[in-house]
C-alpha atoms as a PDB file:
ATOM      1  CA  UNK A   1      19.878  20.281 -52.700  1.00  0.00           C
ATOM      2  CA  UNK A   2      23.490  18.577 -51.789  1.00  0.00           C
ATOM      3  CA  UNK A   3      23.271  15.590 -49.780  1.00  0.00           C
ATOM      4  CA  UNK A   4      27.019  13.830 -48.673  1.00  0.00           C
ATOM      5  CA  UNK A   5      26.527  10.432 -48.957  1.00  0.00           C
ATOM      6  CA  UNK A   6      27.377   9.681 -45.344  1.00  0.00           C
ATOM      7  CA  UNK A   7      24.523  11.891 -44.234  1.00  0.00           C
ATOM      8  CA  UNK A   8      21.968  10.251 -46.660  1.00  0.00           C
ATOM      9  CA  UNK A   9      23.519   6.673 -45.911  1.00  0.00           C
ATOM     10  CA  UNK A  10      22.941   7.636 -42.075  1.00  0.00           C
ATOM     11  CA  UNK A  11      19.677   8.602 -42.073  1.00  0.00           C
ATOM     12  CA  UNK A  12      18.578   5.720 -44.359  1.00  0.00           C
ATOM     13  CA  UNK A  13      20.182   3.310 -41.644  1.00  0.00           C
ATOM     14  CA  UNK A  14      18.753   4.710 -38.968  1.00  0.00           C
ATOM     15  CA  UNK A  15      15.020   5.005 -40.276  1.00  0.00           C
ATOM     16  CA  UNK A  16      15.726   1.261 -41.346  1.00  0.00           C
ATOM     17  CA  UNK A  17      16.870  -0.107 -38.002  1.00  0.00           C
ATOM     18  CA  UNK A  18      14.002   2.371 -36.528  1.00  0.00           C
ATOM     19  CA  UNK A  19      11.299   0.765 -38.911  1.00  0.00           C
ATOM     20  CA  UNK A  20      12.424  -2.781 -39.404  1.00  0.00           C
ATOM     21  CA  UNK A  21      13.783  -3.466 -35.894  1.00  0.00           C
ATOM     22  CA  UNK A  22      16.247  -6.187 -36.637  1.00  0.00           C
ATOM     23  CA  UNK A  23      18.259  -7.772 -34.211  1.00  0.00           C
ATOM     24  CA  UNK A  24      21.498  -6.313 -33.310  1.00  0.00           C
ATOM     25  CA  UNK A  25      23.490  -8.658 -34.299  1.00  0.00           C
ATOM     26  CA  UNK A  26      22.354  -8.673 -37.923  1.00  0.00           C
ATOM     27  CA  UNK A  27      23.140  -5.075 -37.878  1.00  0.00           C
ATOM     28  CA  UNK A  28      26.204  -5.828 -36.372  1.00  0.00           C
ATOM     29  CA  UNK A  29      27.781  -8.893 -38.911  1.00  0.00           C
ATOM     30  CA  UNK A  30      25.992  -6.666 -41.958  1.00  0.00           C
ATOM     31  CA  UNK A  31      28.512  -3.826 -41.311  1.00  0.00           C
ATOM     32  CA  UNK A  32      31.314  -5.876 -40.206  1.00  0.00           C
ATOM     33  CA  UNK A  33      30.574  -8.038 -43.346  1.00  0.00           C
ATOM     34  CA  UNK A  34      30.551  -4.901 -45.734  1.00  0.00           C
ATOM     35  CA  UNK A  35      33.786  -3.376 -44.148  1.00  0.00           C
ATOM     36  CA  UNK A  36      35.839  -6.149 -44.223  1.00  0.00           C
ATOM     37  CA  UNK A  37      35.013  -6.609 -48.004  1.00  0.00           C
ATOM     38  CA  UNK A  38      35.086  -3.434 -48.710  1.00  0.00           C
ATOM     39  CA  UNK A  39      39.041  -3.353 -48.135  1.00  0.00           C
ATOM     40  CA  UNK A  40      39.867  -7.129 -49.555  1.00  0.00           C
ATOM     41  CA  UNK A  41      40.319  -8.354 -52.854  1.00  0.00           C
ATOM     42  CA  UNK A  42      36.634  -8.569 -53.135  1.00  0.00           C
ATOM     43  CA  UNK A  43      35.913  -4.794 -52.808  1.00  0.00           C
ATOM     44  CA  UNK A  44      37.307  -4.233 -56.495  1.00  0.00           C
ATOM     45  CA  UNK A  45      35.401  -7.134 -57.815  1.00  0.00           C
ATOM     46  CA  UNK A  46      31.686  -6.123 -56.422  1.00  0.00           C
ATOM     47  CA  UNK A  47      32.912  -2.496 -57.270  1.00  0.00           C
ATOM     48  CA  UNK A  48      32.910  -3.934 -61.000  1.00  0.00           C
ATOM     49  CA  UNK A  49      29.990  -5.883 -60.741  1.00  0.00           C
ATOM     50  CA  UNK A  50      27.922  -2.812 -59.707  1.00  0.00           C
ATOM     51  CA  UNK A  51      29.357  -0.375 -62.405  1.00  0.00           C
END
């Protein structure tokens, strides 16, 4: 079975915020926080670190 990532990554999230109940604004700075090192200088060096 063939799963996009985006798909599995959405359902994850949304069992997790479901489950867990955090507060929205840890939600909120974790995925501003991962987008905005996602596209820095950063993004390649965690992308090495993780390979």
């Amino acid at each position: 079975m063939d799963v996009p990532l985006w798909l599995a990554l959405l359902a994850v999230g949304y069992l997790g915020v479901k489950l867990a109940r955090p507060p929205w604004w840890l939600v909120a700075a974790l995925l501003l926080g991962g987008y905005l090192v996602a596209h820095s200088i950063l993004g390649s060096v965690v992308g090495a670190l993780v390979k």
